[in-house]
C-alpha atoms as a PDB file:
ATOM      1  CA  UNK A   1       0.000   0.000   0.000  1.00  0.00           C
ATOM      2  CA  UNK A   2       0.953   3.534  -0.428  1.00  0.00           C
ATOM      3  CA  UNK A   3      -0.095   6.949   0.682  1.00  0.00           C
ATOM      4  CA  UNK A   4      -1.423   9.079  -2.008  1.00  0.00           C
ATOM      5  CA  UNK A   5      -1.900  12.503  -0.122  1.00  0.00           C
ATOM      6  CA  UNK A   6      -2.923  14.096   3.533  1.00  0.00           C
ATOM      7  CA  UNK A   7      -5.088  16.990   4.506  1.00  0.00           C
ATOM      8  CA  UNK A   8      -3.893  19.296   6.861  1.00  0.00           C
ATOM      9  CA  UNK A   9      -7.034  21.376   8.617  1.00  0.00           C
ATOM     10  CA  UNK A  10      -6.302  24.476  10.616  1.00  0.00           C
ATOM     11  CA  UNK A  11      -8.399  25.694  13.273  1.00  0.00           C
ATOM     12  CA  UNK A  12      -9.987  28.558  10.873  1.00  0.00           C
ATOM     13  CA  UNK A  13     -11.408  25.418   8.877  1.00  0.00           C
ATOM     14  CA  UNK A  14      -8.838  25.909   6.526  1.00  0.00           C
ATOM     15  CA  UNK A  15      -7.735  23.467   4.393  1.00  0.00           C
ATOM     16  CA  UNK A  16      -5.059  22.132   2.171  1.00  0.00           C
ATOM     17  CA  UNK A  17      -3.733  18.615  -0.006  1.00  0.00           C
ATOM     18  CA  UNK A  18      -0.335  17.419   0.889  1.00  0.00           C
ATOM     19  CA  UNK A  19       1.022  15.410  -1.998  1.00  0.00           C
ATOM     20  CA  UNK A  20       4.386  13.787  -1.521  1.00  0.00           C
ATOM     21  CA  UNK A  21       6.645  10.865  -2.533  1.00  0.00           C
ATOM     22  CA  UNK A  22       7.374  10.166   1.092  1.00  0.00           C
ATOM     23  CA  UNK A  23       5.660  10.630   4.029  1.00  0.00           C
ATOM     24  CA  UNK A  24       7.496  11.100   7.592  1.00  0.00           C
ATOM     25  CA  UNK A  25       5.335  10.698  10.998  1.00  0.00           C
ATOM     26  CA  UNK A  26       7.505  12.590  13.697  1.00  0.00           C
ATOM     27  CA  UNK A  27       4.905  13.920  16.247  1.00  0.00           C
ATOM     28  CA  UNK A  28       6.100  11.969  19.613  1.00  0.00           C
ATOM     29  CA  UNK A  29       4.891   8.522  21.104  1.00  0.00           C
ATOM     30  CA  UNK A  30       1.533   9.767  21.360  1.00  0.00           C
ATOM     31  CA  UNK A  31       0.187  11.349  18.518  1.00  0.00           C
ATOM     32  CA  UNK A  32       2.497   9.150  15.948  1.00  0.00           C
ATOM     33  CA  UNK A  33       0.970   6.335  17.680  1.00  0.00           C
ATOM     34  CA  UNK A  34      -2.625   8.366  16.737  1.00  0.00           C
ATOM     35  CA  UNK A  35      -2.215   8.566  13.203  1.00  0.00           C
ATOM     36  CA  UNK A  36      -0.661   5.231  12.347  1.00  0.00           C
ATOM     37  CA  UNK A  37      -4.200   4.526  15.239  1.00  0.00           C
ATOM     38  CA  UNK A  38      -6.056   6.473  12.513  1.00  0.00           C
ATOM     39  CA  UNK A  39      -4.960   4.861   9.545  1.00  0.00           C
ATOM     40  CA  UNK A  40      -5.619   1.115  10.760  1.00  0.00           C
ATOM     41  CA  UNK A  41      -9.011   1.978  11.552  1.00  0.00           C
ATOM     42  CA  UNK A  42      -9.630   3.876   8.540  1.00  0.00           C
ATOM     43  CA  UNK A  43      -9.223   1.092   5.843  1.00  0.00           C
ATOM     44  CA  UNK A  44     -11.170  -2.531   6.192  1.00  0.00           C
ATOM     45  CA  UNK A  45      -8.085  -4.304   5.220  1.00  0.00           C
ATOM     46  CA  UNK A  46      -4.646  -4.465   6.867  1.00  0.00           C
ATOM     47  CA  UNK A  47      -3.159  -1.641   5.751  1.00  0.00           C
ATOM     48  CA  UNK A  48       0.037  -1.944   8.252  1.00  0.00           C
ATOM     49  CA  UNK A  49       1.672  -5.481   8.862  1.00  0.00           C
ATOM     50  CA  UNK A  50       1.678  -5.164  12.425  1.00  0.00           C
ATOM     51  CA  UNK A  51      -1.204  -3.217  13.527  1.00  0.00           C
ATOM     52  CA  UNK A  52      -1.836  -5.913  15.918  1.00  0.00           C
ATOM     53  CA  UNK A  53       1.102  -4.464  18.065  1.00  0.00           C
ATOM     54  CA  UNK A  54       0.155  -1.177  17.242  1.00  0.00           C
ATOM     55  CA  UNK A  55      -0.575   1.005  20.172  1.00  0.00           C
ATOM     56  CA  UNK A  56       0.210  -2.099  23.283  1.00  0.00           C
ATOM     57  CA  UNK A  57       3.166  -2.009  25.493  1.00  0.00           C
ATOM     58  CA  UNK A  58       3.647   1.530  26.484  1.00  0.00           C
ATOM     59  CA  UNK A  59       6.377   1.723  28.943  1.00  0.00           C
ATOM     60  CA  UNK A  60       8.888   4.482  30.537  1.00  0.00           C
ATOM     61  CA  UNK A  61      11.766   4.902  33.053  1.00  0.00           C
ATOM     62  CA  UNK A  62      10.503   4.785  36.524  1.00  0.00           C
ATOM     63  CA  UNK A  63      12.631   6.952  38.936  1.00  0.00           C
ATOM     64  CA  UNK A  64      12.507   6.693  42.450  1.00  0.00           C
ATOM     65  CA  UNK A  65      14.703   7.859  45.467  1.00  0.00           C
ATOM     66  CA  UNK A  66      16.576   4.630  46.442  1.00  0.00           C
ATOM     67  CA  UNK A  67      19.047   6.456  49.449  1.00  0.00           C
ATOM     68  CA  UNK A  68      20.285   9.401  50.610  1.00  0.00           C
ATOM     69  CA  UNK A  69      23.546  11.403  51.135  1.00  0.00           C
ATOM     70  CA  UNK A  70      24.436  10.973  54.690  1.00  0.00           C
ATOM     71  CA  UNK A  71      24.581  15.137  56.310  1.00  0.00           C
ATOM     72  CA  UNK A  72      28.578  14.915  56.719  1.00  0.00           C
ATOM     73  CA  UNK A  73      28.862  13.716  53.250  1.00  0.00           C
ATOM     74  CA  UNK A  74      26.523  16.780  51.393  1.00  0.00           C
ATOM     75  CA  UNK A  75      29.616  19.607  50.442  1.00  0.00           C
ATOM     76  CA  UNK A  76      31.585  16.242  49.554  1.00  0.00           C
ATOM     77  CA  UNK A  77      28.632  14.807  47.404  1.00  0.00           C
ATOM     78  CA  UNK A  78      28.267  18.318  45.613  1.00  0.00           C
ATOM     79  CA  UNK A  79      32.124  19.318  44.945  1.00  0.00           C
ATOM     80  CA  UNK A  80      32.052  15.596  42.701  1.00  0.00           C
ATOM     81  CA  UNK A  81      28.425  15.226  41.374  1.00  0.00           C
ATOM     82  CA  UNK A  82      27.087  18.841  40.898  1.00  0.00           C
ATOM     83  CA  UNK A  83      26.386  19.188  37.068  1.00  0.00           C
ATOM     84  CA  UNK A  84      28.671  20.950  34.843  1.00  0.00           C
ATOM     85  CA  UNK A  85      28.933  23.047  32.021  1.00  0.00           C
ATOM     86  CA  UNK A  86      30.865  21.788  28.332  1.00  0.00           C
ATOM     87  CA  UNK A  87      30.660  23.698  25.602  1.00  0.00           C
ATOM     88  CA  UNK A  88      26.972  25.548  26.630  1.00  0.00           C
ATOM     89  CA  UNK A  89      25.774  22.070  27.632  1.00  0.00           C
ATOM     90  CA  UNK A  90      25.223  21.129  31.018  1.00  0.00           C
ATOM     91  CA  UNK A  91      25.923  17.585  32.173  1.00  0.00           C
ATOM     92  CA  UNK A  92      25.485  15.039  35.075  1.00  0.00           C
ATOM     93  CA  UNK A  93      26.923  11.578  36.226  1.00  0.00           C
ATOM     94  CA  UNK A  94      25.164   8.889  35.550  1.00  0.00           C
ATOM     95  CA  UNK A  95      26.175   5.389  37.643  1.00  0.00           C
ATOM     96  CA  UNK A  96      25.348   1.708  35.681  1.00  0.00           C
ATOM     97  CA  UNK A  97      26.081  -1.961  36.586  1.00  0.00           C
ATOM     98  CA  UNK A  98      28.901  -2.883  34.201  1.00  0.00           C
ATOM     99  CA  UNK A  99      27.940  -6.597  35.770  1.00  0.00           C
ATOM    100  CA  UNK A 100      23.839  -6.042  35.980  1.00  0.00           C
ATOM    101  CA  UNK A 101      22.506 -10.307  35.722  1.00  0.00           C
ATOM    102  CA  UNK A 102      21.987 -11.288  32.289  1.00  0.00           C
ATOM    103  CA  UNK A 103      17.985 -10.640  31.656  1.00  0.00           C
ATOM    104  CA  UNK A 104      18.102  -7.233  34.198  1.00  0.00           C
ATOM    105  CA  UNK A 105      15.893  -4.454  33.136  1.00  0.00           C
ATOM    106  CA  UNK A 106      18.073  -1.232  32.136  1.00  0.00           C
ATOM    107  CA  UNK A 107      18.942   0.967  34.846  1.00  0.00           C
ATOM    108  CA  UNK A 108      21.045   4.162  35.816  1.00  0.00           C
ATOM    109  CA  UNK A 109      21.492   6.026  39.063  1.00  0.00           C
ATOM    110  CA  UNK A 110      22.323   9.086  39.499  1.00  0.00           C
ATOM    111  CA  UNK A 111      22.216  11.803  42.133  1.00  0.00           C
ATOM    112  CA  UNK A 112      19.766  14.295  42.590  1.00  0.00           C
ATOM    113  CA  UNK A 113      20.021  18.201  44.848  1.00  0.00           C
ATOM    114  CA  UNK A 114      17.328  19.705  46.654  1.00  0.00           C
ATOM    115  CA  UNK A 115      17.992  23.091  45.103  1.00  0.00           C
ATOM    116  CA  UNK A 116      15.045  24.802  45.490  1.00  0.00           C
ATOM    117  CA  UNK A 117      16.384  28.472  47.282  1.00  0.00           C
ATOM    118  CA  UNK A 118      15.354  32.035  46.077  1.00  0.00           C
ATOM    119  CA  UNK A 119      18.106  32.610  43.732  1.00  0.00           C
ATOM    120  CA  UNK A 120      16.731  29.782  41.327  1.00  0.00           C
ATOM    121  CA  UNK A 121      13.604  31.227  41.298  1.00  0.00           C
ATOM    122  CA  UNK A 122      14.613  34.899  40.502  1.00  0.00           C
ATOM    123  CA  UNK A 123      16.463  33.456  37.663  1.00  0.00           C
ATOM    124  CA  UNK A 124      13.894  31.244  36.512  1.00  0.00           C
ATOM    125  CA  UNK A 125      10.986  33.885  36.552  1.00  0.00           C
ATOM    126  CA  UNK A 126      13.332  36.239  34.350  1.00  0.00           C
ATOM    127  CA  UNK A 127      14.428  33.781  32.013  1.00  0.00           C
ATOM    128  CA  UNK A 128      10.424  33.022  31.242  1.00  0.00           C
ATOM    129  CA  UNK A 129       9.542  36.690  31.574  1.00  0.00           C
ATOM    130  CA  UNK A 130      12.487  36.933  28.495  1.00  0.00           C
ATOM    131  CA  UNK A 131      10.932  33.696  26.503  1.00  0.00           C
ATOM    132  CA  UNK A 132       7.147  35.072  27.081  1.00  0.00           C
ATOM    133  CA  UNK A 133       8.366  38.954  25.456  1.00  0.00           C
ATOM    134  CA  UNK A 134       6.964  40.615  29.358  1.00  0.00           C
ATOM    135  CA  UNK A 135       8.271  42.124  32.138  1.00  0.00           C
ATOM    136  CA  UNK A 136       9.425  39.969  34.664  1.00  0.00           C
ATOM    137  CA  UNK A 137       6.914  39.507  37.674  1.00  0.00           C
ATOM    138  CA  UNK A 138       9.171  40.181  40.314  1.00  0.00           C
ATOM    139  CA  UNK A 139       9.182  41.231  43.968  1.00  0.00           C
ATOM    140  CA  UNK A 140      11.075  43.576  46.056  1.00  0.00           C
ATOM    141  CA  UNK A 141      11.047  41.103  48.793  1.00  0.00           C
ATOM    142  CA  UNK A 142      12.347  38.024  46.104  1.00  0.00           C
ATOM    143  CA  UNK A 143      14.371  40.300  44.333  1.00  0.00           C
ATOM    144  CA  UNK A 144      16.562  40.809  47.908  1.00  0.00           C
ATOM    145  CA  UNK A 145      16.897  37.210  48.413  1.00  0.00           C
ATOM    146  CA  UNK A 146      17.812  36.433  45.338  1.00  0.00           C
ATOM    147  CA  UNK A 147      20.275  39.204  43.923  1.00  0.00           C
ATOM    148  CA  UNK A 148      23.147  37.416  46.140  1.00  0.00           C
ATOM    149  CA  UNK A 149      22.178  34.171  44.799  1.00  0.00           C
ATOM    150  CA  UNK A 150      22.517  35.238  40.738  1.00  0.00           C
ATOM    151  CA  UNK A 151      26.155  36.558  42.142  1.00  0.00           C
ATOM    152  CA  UNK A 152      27.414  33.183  43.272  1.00  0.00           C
ATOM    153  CA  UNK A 153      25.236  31.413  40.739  1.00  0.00           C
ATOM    154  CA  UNK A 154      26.767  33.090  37.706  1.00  0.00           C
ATOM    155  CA  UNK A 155      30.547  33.060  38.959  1.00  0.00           C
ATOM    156  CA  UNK A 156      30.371  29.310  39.273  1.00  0.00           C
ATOM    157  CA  UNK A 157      28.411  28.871  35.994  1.00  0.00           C
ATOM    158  CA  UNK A 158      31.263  30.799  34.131  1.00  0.00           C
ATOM    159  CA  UNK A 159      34.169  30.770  36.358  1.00  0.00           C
ATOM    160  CA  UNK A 160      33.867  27.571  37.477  1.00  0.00           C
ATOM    161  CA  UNK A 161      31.468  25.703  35.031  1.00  0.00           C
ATOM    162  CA  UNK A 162      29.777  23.715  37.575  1.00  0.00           C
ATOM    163  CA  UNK A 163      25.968  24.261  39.111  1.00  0.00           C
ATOM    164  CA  UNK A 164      26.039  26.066  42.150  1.00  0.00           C
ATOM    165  CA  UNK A 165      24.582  24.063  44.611  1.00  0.00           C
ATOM    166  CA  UNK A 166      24.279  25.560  48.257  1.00  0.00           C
ATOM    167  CA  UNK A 167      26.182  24.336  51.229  1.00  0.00           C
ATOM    168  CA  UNK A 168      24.284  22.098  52.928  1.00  0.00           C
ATOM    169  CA  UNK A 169      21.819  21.261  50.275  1.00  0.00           C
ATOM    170  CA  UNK A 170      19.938  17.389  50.732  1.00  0.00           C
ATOM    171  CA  UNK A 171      20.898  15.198  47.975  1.00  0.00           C
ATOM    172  CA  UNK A 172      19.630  11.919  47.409  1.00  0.00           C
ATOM    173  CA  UNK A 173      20.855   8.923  45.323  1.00  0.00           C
ATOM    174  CA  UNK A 174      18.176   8.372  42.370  1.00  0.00           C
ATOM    175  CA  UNK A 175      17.302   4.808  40.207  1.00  0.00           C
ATOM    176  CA  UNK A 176      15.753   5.243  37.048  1.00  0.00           C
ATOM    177  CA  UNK A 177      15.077   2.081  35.785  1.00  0.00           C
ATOM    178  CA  UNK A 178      13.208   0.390  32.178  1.00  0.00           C
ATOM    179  CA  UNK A 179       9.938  -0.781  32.732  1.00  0.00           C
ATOM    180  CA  UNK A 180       9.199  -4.211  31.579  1.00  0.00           C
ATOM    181  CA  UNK A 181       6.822  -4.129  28.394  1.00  0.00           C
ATOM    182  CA  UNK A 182       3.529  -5.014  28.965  1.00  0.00           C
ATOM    183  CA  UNK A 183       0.360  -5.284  26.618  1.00  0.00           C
ATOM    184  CA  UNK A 184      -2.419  -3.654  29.158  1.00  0.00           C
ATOM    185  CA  UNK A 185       0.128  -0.830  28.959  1.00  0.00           C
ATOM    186  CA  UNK A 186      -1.523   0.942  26.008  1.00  0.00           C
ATOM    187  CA  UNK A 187      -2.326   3.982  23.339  1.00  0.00           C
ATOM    188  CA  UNK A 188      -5.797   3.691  21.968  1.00  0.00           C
ATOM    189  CA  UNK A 189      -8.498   5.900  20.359  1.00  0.00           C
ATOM    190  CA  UNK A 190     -11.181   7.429  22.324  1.00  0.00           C
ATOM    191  CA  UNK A 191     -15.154   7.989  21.956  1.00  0.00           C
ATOM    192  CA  UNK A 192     -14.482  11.893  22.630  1.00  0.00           C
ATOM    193  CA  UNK A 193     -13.698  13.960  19.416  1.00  0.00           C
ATOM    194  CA  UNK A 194     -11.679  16.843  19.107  1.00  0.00           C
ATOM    195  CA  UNK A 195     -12.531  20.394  17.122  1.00  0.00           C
ATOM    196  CA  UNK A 196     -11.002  18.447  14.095  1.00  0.00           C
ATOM    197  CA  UNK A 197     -13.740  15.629  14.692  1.00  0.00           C
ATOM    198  CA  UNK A 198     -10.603  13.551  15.014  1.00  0.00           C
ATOM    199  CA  UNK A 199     -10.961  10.539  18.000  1.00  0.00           C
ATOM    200  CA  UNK A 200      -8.906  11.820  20.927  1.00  0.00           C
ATOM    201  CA  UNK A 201      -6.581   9.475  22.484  1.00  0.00           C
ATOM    202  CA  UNK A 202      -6.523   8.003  25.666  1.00  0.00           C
ATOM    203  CA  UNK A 203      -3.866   6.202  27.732  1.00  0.00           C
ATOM    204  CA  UNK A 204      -4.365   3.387  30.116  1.00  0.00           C
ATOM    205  CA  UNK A 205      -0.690   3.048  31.976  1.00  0.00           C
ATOM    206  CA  UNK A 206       0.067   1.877  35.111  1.00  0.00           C
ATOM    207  CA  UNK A 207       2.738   0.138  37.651  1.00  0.00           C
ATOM    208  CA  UNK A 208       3.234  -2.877  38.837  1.00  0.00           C
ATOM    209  CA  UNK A 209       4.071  -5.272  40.958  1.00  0.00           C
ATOM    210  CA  UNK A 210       6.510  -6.920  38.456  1.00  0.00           C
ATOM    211  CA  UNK A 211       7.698  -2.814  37.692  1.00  0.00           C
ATOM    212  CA  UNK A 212       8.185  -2.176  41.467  1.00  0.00           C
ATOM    213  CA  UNK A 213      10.441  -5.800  42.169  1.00  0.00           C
ATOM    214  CA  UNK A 214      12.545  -5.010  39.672  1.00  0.00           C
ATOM    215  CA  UNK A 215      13.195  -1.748  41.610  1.00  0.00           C
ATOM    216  CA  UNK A 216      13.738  -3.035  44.857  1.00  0.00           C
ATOM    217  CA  UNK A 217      16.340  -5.815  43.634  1.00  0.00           C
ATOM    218  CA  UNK A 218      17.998  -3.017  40.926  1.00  0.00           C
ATOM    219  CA  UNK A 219      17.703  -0.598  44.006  1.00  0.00           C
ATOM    220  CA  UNK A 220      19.522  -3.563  46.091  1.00  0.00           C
ATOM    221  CA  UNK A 221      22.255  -4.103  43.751  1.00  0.00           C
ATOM    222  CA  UNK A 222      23.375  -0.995  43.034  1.00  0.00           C
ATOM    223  CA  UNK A 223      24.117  -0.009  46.494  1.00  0.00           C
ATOM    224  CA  UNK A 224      25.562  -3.012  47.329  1.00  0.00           C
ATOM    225  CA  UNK A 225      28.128  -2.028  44.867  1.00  0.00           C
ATOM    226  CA  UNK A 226      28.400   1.559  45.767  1.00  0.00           C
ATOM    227  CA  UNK A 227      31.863   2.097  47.624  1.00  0.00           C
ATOM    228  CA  UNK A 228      30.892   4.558  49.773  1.00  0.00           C
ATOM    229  CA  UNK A 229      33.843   6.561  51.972  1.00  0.00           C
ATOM    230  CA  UNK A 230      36.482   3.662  50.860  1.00  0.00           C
ATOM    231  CA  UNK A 231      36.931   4.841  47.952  1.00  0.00           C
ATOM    232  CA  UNK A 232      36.587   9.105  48.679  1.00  0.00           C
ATOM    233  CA  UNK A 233      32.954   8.957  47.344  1.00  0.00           C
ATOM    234  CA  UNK A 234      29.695   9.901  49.367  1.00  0.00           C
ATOM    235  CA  UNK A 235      28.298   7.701  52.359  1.00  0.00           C
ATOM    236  CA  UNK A 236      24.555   6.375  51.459  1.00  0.00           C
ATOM    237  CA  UNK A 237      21.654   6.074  53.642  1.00  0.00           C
ATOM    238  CA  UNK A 238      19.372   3.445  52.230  1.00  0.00           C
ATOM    239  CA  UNK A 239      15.443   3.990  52.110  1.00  0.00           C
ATOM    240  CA  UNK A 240      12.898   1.270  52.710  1.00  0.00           C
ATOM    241  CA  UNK A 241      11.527   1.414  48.899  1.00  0.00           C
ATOM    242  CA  UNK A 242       7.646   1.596  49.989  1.00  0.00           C
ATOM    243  CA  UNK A 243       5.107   2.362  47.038  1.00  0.00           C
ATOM    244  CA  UNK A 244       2.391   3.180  49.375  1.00  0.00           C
ATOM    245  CA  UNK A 245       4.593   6.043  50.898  1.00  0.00           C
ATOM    246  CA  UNK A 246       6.797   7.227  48.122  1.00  0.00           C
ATOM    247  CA  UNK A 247       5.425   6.084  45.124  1.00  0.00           C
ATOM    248  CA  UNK A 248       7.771   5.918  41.345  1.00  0.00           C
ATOM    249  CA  UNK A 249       7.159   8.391  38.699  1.00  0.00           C
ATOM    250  CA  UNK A 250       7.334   7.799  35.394  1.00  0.00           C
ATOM    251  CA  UNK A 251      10.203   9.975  33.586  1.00  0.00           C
ATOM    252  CA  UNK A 252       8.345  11.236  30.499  1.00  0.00           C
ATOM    253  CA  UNK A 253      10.390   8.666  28.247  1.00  0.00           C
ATOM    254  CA  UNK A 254       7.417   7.083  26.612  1.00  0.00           C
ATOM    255  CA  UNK A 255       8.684   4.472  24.022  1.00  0.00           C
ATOM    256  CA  UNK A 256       6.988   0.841  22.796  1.00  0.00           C
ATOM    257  CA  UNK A 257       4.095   1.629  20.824  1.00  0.00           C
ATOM    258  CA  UNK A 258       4.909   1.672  17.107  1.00  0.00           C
ATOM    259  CA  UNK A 259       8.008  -0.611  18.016  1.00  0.00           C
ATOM    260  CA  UNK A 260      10.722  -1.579  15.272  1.00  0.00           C
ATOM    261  CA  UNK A 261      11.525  -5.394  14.596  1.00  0.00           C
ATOM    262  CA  UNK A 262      12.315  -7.906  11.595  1.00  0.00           C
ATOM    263  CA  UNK A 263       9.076  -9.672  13.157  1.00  0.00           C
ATOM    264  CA  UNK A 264       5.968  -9.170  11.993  1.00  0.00           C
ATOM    265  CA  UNK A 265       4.239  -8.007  15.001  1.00  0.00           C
ATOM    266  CA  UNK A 266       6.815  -5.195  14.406  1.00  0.00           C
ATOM    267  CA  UNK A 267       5.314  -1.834  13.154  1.00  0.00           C
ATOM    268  CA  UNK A 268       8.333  -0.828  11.671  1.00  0.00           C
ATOM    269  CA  UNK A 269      11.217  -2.311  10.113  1.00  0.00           C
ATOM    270  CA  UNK A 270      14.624  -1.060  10.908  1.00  0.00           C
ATOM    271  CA  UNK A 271      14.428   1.324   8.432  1.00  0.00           C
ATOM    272  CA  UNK A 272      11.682   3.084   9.958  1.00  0.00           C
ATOM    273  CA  UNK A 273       9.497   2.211   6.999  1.00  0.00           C
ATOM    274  CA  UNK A 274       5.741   1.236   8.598  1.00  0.00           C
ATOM    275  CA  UNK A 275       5.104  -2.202   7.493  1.00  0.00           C
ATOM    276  CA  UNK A 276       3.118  -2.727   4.817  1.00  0.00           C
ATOM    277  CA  UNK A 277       3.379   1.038   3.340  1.00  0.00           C
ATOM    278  CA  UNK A 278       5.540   1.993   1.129  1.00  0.00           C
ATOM    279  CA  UNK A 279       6.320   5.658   1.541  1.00  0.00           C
ATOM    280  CA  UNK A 280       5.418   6.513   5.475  1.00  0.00           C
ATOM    281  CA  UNK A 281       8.329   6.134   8.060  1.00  0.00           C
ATOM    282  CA  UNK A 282       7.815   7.007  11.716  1.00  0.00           C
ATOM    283  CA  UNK A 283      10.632   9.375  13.441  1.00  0.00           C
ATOM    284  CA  UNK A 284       9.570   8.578  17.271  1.00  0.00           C
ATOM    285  CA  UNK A 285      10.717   7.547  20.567  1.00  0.00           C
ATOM    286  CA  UNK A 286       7.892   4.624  20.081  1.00  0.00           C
ATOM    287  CA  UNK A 287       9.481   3.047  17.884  1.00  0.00           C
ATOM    288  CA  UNK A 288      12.027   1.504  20.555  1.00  0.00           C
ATOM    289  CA  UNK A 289      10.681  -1.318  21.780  1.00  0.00           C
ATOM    290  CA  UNK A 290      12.546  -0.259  25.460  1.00  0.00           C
ATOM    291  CA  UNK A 291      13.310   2.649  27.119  1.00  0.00           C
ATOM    292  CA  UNK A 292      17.161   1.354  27.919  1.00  0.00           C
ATOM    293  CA  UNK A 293      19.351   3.101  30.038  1.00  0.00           C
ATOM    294  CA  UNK A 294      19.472   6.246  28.028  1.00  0.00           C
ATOM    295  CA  UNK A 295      17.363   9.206  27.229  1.00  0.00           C
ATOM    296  CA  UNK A 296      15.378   7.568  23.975  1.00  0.00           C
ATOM    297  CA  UNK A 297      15.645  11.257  22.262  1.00  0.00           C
ATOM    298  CA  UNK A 298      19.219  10.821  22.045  1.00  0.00           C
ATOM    299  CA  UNK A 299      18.872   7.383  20.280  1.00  0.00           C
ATOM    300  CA  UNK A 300      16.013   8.735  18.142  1.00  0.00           C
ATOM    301  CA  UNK A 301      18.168  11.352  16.963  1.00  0.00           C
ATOM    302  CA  UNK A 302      21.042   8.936  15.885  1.00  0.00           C
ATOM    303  CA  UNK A 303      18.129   6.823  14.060  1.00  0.00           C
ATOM    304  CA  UNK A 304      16.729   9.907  12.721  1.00  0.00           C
ATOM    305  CA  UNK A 305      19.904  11.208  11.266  1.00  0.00           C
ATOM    306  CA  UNK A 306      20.336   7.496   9.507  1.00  0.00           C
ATOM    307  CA  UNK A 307      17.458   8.178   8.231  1.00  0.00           C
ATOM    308  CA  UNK A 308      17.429  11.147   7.083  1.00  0.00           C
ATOM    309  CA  UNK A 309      20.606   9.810   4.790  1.00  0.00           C
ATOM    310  CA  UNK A 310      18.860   7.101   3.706  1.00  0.00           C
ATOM    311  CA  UNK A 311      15.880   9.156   2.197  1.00  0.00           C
ATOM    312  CA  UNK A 312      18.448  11.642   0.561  1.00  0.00           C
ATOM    313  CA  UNK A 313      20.489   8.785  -1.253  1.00  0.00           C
ATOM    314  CA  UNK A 314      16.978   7.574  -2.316  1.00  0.00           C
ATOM    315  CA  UNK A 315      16.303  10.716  -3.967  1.00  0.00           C
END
């Protein structure tokens, strides 16, 4: 099969035909997932290959606090792990098992500051007030906590090119782990309609028990391994991982629901190219069929960029 042309609607009513050679989906998990959604439901036959895993086993990073920084060890834990600036970008250390079990869900820690103080805010507020084209909503009482603040946050930013993070900030040690695919994890289309009279989509996505022991024996290993004060680095307190009392969140890393494959459950070959259409490729984080231990925009831009090349030597 092959698309012929789309129809782009603006919210005047507006309308226009779109006719191309090749067609690229690259709207997020979500509302990739809700076209490719769109398409399977609006032909009779089976337009794409593997529609059947089309939309099912939504899944993310789930981060949780797994310890914290013992008091004595705070200034020590911020002089090695604050994040730092290279080349404009800032960065942060991220801690795997070289030596995770074979069959162990993906997972980083890292750690994470308290720095919530009136400096942060001050520069926050302006730097939105600057994006937004206003006047910054400011103060006098804010603006004389946080002047001193922008002075010792801007010499370490430039002098320095670390964070500033203020003595005796909390820190904690943070897990971010994969959670394991799972079909009732799902995009699908709704009954409500949007002003387009397009089906709005809805999102059923949950934890579970499986999701939560693999973070208390990831949570286990990892500071089991930590060296702690032998080795110059940061003492850990451990925390009893309870979901009742500090529940995981999910890390806004959706991936799994267009996923790539040489299967034919697989949505998308390795190419990109939806199965069973000729000229459509999807450009999303759902196309992983993981979340890994890495932020799936970076690998989506090293599989966009392939594919980009690919499409040009085609031409």
């Amino acid at each position: 099969s092959r698309i012929q042309s789309l129809q782009a609607v603006a919210r005047n009513g507006n309308k226009i035909k779109v006719t191309a050679n090749r067609y690229v989906i690259a709207a997020g998990t979500i509302e990739s997932t809700r076209l490719l959604l769109e398409i399977k439901e609006s032909y009779p036959h089976k337009v794409i290959s593997g529609s059947n895993s089309l939309g099912i086993c939504l899944s993310d990073h789930l981060s949780m606090k797994i310890a914290n920084v013992t008091e004595p060890c705070l200034e020590r834990t911020s002089q090695l792990f604050a994040p730092h600036f290279t080349k404009g970008c800032m960065r942060g250390f991220r801690f795997i098992d070289s030596k995770a079990p074979f069959g162990a869900l993906k997972a980083f820690a890292h750690f994470i500051f308290e720095n919530e103080y009136p400096a942060f805010a001050l520069a926050k507020e302006v730097l939105l007030s600057f994006q937004g084209k206003r006047l910054p909503t400011i103060t006098c009482s804010q603006l004389s906590q946080g002047i001193a603040g922008l002075f010792a946050l801007a010499y370490k930013r430039f002098m320095k090119n670390t964070l500033y993070i203020p003595a005796g900030t909390k820190a904690h040690f943070q897990l971010d782990v994969e959670q394991k695919p799972d079909v009732n994890n799902r995009i699908f289309l709704g009954k409500e309609r949007d002003i387009y009279g397009r089906r709005k989509v809805s999102i059923q996505w949950r934890i579970t028990d499986v999701d939560m022991q693999a973070i208390k024996e990831t949570a286990a290993r990892m500071i089991s391994i930590w060296p702690g004060g032998t080795k110059g680095l940061p003492e850990l307190q451990p925390l009893n991982i309870d979901y009742e009392a500090d529940k995981p969140y999910d890390a806004y890393h959706p991936v799994g629901t267009c996923r790539m494959g040489d299967d034919l459950d697989a949505v998308v070959d390795f190419d990109l190219r939806v199965r069973g259409l000729r000229n459509l490729w999807v450009a999303s984080t759902g196309v992983l069929p993981s979340v890994g231990s890495a932020n799936p925009p970076f690998t989506l831009l090293c599989l966009t960029e392939a594919l980009s090349e690919k499409l040009l030597i085609e031409e």
